[in-house]
Protein backbone atom coordinates (compact mmCIF):
# COMPACT_ATOMS: atom_id res chain seq x y z
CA UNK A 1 -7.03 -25.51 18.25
CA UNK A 2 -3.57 -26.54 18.29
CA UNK A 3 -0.93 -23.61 18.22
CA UNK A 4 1.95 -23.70 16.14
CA UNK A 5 4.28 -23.74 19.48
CA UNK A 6 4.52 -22.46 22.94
CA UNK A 7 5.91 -18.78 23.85
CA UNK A 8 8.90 -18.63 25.64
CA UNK A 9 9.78 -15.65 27.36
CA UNK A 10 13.65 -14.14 26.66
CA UNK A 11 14.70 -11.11 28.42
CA UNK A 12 18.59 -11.08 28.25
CA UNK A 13 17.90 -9.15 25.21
CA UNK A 14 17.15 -5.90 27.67
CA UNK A 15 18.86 -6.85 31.05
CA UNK A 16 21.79 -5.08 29.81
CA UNK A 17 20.00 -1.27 29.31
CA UNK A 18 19.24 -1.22 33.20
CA UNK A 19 21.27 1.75 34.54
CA UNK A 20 23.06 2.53 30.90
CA UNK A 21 24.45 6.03 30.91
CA UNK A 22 25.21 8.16 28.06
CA UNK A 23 27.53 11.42 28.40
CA UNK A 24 26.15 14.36 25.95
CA UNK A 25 24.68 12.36 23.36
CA UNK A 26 23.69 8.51 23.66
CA UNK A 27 25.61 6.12 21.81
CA UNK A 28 23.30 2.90 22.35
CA UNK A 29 19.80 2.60 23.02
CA UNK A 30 16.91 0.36 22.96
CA UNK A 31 15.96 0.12 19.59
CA UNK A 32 19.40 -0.06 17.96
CA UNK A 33 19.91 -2.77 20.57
CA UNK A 34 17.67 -5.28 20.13
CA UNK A 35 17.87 -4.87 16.30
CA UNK A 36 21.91 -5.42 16.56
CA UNK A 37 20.60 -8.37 18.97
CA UNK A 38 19.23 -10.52 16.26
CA UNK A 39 21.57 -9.91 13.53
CA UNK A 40 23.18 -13.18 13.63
CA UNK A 41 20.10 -14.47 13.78
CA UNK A 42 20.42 -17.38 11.00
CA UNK A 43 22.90 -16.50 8.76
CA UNK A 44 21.46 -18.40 5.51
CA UNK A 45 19.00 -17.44 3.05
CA UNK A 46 15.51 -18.82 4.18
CA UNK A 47 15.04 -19.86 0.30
CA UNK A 48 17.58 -22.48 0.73
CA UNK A 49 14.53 -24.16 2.99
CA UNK A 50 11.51 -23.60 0.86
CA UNK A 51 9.84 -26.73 -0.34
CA UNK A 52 10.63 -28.75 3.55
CA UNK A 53 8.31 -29.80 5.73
CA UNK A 54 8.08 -27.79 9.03
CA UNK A 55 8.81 -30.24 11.98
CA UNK A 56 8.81 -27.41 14.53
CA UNK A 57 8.10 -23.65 15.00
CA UNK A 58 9.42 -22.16 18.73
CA UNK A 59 8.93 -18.79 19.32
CA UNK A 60 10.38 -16.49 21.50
CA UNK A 61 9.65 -13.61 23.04
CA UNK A 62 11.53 -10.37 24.92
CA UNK A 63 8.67 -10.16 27.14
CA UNK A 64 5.31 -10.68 28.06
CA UNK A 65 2.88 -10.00 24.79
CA UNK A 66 -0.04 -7.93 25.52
CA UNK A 67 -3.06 -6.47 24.00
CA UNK A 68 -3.72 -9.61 21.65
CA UNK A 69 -4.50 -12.92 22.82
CA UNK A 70 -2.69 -16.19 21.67
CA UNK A 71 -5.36 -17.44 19.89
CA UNK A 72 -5.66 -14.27 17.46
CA UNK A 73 -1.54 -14.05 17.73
CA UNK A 74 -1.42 -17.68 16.01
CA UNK A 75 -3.74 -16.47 13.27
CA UNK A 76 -1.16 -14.02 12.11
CA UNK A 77 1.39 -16.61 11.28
CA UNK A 78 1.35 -18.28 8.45
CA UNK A 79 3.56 -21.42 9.22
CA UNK A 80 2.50 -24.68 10.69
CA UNK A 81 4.20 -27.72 11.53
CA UNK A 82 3.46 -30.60 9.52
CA UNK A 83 2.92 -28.08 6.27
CA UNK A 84 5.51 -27.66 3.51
CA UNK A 85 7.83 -23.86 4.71
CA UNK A 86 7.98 -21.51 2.06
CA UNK A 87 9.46 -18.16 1.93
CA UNK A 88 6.72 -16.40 0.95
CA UNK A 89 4.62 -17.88 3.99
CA UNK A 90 7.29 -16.63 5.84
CA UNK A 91 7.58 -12.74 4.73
CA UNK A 92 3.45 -12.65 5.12
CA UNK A 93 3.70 -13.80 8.71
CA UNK A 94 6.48 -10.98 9.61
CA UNK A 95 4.12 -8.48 7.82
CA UNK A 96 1.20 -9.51 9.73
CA UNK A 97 2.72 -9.22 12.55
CA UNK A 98 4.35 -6.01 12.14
CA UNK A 99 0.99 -4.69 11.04
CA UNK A 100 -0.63 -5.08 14.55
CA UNK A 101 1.89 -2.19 15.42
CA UNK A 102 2.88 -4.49 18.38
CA UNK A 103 6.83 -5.11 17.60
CA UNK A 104 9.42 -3.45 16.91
CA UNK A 105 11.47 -6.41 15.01
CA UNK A 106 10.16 -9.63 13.84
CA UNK A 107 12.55 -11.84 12.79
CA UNK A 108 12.31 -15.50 11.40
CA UNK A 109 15.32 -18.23 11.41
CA UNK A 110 15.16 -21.89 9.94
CA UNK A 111 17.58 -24.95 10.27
CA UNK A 112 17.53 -28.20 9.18
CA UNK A 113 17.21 -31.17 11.70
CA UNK A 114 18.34 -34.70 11.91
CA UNK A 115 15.21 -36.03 10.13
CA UNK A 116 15.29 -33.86 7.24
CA UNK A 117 12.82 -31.18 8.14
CA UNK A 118 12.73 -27.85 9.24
CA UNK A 119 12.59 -26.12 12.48
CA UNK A 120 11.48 -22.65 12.02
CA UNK A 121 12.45 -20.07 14.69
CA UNK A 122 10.55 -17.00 15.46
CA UNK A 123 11.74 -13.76 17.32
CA UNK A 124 9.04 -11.59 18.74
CA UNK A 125 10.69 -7.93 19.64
CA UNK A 126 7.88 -5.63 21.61
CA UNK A 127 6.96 -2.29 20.55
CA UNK A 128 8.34 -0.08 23.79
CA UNK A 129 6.08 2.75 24.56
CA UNK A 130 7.43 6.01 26.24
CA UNK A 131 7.09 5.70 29.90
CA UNK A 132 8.22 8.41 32.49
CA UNK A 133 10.31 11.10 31.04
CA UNK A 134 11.80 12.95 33.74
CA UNK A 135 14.60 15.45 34.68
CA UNK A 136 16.66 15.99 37.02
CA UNK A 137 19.78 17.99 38.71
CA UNK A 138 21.07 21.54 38.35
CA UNK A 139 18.52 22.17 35.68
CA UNK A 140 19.22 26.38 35.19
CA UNK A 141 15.85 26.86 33.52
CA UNK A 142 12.04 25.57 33.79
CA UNK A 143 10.99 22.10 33.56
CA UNK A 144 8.24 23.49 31.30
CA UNK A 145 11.01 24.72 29.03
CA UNK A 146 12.79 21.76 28.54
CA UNK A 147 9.73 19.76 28.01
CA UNK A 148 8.57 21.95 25.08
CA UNK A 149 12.12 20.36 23.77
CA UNK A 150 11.07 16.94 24.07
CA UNK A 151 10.49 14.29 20.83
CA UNK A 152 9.52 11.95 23.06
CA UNK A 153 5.76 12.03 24.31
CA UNK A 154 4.74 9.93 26.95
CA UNK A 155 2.89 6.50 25.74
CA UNK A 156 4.13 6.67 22.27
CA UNK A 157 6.49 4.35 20.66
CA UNK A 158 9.80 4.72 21.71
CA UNK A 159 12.52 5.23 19.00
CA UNK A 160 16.19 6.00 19.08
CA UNK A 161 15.76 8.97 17.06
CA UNK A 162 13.16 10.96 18.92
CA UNK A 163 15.70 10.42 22.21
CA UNK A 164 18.92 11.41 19.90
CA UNK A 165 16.54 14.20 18.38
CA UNK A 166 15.49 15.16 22.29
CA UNK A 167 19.15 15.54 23.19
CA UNK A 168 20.40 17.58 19.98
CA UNK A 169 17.26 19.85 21.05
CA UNK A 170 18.67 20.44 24.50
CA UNK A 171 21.89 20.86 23.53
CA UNK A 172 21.26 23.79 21.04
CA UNK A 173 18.43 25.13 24.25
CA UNK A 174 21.29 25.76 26.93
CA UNK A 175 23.28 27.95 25.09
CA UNK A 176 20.78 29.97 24.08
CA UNK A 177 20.11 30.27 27.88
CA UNK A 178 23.64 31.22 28.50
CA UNK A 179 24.21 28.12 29.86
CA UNK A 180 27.83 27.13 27.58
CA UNK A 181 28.95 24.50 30.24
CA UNK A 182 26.16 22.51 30.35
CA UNK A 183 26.48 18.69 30.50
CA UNK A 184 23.50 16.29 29.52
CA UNK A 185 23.16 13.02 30.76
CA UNK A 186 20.74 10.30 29.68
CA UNK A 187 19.86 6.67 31.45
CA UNK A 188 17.18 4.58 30.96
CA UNK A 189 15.01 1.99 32.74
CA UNK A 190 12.82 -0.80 31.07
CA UNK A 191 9.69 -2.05 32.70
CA UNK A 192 9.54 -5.52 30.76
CA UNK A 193 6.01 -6.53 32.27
CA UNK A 194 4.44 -3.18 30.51
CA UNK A 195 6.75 -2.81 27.66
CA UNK A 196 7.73 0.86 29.10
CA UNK A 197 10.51 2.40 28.47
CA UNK A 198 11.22 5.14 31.31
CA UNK A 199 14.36 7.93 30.05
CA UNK A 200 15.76 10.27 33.03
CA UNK A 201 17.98 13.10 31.95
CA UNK A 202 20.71 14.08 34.17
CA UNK A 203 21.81 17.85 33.77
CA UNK A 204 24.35 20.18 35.45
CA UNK A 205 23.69 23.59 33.96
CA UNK A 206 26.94 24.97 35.24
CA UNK A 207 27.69 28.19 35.26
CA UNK A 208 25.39 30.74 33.34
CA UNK A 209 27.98 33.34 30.75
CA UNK A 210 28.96 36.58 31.76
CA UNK A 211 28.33 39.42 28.68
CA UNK A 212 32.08 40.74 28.48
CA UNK A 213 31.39 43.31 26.02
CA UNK A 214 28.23 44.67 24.65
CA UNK A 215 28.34 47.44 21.86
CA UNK A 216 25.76 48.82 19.25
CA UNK A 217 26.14 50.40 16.26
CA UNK A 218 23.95 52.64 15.50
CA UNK A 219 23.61 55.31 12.98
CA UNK A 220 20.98 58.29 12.68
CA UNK A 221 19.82 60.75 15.24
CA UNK A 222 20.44 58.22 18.46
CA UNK A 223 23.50 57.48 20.33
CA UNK A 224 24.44 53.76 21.81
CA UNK A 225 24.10 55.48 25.49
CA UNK A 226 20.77 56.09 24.43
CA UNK A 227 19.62 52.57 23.47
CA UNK A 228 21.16 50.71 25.97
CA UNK A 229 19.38 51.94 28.36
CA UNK A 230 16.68 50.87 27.15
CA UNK A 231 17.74 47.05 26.94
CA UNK A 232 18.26 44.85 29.90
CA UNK A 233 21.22 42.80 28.95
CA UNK A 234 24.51 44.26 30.59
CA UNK A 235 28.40 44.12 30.38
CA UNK A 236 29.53 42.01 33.02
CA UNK A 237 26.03 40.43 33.63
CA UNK A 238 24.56 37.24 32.88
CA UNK A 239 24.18 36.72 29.35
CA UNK A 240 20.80 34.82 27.89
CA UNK A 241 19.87 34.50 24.34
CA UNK A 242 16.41 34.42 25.33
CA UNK A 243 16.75 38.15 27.06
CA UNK A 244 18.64 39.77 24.34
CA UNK A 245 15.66 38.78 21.96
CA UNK A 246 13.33 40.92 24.37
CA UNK A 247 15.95 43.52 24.43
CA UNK A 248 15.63 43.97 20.40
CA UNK A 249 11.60 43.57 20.91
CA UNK A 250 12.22 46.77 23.07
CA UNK A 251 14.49 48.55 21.02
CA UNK A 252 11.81 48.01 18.11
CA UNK A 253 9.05 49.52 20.15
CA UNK A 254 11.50 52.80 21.40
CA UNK A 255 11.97 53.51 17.70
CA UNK A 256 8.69 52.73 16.67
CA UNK A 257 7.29 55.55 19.11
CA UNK A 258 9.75 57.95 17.40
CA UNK A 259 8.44 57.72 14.09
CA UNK A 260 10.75 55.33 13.02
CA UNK A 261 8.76 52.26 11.82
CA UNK A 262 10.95 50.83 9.06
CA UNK A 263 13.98 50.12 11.69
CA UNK A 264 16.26 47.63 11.14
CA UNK A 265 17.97 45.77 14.46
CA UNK A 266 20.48 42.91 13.71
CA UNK A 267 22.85 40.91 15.64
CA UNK A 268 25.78 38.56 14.67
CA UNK A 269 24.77 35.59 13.51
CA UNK A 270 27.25 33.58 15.81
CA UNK A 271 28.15 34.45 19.04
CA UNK A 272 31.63 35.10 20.09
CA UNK A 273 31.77 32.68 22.95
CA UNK A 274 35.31 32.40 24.72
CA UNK A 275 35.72 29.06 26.31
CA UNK A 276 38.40 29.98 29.03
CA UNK A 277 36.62 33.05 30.12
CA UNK A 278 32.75 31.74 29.55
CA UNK A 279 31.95 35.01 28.38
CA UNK A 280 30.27 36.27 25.39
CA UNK A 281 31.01 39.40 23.28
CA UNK A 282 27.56 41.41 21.74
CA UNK A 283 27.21 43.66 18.91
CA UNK A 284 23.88 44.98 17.71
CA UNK A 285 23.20 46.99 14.70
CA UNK A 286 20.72 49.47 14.40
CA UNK A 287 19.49 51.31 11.06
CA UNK A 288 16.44 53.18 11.76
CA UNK A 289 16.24 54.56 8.37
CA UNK A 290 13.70 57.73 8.10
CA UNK A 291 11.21 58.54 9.85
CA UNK A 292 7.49 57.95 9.01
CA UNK A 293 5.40 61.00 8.23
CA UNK A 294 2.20 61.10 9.39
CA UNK A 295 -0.67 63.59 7.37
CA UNK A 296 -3.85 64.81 8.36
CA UNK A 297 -6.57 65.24 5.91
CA UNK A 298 -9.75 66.81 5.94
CA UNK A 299 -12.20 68.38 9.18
C-alpha cells in the first residue's frame, strides 16, 4: 500500500515550554501555544485549490504518533496524490482525525507548485496527557489539600483551562488558610516521546495572618466572654478560615445544648484583611432567638 507521504517529526513547536515559569497565574501554556504556532499556517482559503490535482501531501508531526499504526493513520485521510484536492476531502480528513481523540490541532495548508498542482501540507498536533503533577516549597498546608484543588488529573488530556482553573483554585485556598502572602508558581516539562505533559507548582506560603481583633455580637441571655471561650480562634493568633468555620460548628452545638436550636451565627461576608499589617479583623453575630420547649406527654 502506498502512503500518501512520509512523517516527519517537528519538535521546535515545544522546545520552547522547557523550564517556562509563570508568576501567580500562567500567561502561556501548551495548548494556547501550539494553536498560536500554526496560525500562519497558509494564509489563503483552501477553496481557491479545489478542483487541482494533488502532486504531494507531507506531513508533519510534533512528535512521535502513538497508539495507531501508519497504516490505519493513512486511512483517516482523505487526500491522495495523483487525485483531484477538494475542500470537502479536506475538512473530512481533519474530522477523522480529530475523532481518534489523538490531537489536539489538525491543521491542513495547500500551495501551488511549478507544474500546476498542488502540494497539500498536513500538521499533526498530539493530544498531551497529564503527566506528574507535583508540588513543591513552603507549602503551609497538606499536599492532600491542595490536591483536592486540582483540575488536572493525572493521564487525562491536558488543557490550558484546567491548569488556569487549578491556579484560580489555589489562589482563593490560601487565604482561606490565612495564608494572604502566598505566591504560586507554575513550570512545566514536556516528555515528547510519551506525549506527557509534567506541571510542578512552586509555592511560598509566607507568613500565616495574625487575628488583630476578634469581637461578637451577641444578643440574648449570653455574653461575648462567654462564647469565646468556647471558640478556638484568638486575638493576636494565627488566623485560618478553615478554624473559624469549626469555631461557629462549636458555637452551634453550645447553644444547641441550651435549648436554643433555632440560632443564628453569621460572619462578614468579606474579611477585613490589612495588607501592611497581615492581619485580619473578625466579627461574628449571634441571634439565638428563643429557646425550644420541650413537653412531656403521657406515663
Amino acid at each position: 500500500m502506498r502512503y500518501p507521504a512520509i512523517i516527519r517529526i517537528e519538535q521546535r513547536y515545544l522546545k520552547s515550554l522547557r523550564g517556562h515559569c509563570w508568576n501567580r497565574i500562567p500567561i502561556l501554556v501548551l495548548n494556547c501555544l501550539l494553536f498560536c504556532s500554526l496560525l500562519s499556517f497558509g494564509n489563503h482559503s483552501l477553496e481557491e485549490h479545489d478542483g487541482l490535482q494533488i502532486s504531494q501531501i507531507d506531513i508533519t508531526s510534533d512528535g512521535p504518533i502513538s497508539r495507531i499504526s501508519l497504516e490505519d493513520l493513512s486511512k483517516l485521510i482523505m487526500l491522495r496524490e495523483g487525485e483531484v484536492f477538494t475542500t470537502s476531502k479536506a475538512r473530512a480528513t481533519i474530522s477523522l482525525l480529530h475523532q481518534t481523540g489523538l490531537f489536539f490541532d489538525v491543521q491542513i495548508a495547500t500551495r501551488t507548485n511549478a507544474a500546476g498542482g498542488v502540494t497539500v501540507q498536513l500538521k499533526l498536533i498530539r493530544l498531551h496527557l497529564v503527566g506528574k503533577v507535583s508540588f513543591r516549597g513552603k507549602l503551609g498546608v497538606k499536599k492532600q489539600v491542595l490536591r483536592r484543588e486540582l483540575a488536572l488529573r493525572e493521564e487525562e488530556a491536558f488543557t490550558s483551562q484546567g491548569l488556569e482553573e487549578t491556579i484560580r483554585r489555589l489562589n482563593e485556598l490560601y487565604p482561606r488558610h490565612g495564608f494572604y502572602e502566598a505566591v504560586i508558581q507554575t513550570s512545566s516539562e514536556v516528555d515528547f516521546t510519551r506525549a506527557r505533559v509534567n506541571v510542578t507548582f512552586a509555592i511560598a506560603a509566607g507568613r500565616r495572618a495574625q487575628i488583630r481583633a476578634l469581637t461578637i455580637d451577641v444578643q440574648g441571655p449570653f455574653s461575648q466572654g462567654e462564647l469565646l471561650t468556647k471558640i478556638k480562634s484568638r486575638r493576636s493568633g494565627d488566623y485560618s478560615g478553615i478554624q473559624l468555620e469549626e469555631d461557629i460548628s462549636s458555637l452551634q452545638s453550645f447553644l444547641a445544648l441550651k435549648g436554643f436550636l433555632r440560632a443564628e451565627i453569621e460572619r462578614a461576608q468579606k474579611i477585613d484583611y490589612d495588607e501592611a499589617t497581615n492581619s485580619v479583623a473578625l466579627e461574628l453575630m449571634v441571634r439565638p432567638g428563643d429557646p425550644a420547649e420541650v413537653v412531656f406527654q403521657g406515663v
